[in-house]
C-alpha atoms as a PDB file:
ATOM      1  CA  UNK A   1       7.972  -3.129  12.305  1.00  0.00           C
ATOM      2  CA  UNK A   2       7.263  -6.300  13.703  1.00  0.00           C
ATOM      3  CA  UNK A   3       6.300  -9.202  11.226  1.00  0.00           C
ATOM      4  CA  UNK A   4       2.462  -9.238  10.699  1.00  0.00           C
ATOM      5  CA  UNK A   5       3.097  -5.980   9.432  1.00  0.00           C
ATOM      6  CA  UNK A   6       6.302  -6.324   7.068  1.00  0.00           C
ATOM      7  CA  UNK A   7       3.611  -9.337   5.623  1.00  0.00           C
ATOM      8  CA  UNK A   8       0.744  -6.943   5.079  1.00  0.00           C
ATOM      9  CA  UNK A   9       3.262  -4.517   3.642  1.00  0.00           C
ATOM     10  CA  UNK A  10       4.352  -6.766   1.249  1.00  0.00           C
ATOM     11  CA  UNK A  11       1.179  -8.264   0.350  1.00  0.00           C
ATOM     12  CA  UNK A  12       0.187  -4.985  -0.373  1.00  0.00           C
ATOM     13  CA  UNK A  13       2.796  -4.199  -2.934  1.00  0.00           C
ATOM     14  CA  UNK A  14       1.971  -7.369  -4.547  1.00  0.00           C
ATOM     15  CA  UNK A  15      -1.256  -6.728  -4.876  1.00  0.00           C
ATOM     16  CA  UNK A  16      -0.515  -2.949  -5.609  1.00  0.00           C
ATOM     17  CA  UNK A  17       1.474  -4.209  -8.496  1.00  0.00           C
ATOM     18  CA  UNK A  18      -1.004  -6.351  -9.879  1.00  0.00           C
ATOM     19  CA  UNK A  19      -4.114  -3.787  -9.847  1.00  0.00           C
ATOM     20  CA  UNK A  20      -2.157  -0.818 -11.114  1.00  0.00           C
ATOM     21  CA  UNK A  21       0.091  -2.893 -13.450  1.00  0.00           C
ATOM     22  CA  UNK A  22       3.108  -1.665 -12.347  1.00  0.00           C
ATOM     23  CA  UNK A  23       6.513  -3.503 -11.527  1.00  0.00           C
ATOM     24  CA  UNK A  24       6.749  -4.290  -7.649  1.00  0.00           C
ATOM     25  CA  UNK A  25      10.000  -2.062  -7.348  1.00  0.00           C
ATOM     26  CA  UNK A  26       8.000   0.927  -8.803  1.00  0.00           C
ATOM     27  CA  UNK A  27       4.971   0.561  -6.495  1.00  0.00           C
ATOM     28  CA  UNK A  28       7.289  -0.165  -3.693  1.00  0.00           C
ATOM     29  CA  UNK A  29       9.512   3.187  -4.732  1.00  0.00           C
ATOM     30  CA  UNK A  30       6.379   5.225  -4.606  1.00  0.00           C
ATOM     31  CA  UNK A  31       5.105   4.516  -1.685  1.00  0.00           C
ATOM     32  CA  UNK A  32       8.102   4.949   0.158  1.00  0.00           C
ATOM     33  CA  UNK A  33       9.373   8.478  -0.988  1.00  0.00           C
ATOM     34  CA  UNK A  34       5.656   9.775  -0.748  1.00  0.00           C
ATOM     35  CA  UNK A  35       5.923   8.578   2.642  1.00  0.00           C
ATOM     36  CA  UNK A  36       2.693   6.798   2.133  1.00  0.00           C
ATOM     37  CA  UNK A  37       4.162   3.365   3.577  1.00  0.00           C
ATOM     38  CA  UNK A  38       5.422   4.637   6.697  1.00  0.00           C
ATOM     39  CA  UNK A  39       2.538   7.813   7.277  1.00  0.00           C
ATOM     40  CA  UNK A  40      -0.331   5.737   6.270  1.00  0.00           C
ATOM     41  CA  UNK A  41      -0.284   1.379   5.616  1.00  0.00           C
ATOM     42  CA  UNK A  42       2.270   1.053   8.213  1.00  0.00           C
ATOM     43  CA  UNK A  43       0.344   3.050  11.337  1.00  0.00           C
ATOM     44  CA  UNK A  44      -3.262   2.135   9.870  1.00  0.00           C
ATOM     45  CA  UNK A  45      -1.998  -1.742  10.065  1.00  0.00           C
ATOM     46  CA  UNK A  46      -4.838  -2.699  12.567  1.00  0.00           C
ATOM     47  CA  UNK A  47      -7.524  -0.820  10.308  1.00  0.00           C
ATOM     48  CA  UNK A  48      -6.365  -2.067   6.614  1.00  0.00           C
ATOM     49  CA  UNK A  49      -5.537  -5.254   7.573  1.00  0.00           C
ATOM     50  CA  UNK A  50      -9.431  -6.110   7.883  1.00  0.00           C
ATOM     51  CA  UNK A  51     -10.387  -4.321   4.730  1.00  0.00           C
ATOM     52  CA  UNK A  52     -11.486  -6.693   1.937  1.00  0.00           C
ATOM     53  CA  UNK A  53      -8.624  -6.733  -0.754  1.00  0.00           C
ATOM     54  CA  UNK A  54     -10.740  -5.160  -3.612  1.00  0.00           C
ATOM     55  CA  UNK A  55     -11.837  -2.662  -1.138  1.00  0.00           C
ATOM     56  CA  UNK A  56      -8.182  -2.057   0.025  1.00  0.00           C
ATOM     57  CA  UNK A  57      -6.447  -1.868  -3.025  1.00  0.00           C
ATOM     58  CA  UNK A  58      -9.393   0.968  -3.830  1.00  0.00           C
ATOM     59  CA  UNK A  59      -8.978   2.526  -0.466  1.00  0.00           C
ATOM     60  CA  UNK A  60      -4.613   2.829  -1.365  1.00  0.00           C
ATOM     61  CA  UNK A  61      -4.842   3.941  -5.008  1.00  0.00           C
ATOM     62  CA  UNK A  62      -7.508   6.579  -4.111  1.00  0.00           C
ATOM     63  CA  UNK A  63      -4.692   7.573  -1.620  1.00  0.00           C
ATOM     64  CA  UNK A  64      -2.152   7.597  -3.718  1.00  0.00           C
ATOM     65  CA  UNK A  65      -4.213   9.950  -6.119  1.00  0.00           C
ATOM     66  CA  UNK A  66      -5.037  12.612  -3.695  1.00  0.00           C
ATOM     67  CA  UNK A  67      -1.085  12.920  -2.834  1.00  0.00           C
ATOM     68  CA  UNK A  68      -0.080  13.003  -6.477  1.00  0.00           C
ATOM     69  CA  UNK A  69       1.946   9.461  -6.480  1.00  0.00           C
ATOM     70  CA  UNK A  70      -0.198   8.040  -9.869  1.00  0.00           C
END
């Protein structure tokens, strides 16, 4: 992973955290055993990254929902 995306990775945990009010560690844990970080933000980097962050943080929970993570 180079470093733009380890940023936009983080960044989206933060902001993950913050919409779904949910400790960092718990956003990050879901993610990553769903395989949602590495199947999805990770590969879809060049997409996401231009989204708008409302419409990103919509775009990852609705994700999230259809795989059973929240």
């Amino acid at each position: 992973m180079d470093k733009k995306t380890l940023e936009f990775v983080t960044y989206c945990i933060s902001k993950l955290s913050d919409h779904l009010k949910m400790p960092q560690t718990e956003v990050f844990r879901r993610l990553y055993e769903s395989g949602i970080l590495y199947n999805y933000i990770v590969p879809s980097y060049d997409v996401l990254h231009t989204f708008s962050s409302r419409y990103l943080m919509e775009d990852i929970t609705d994700f999230m929902r259809e795989e059973g993570v929240l």
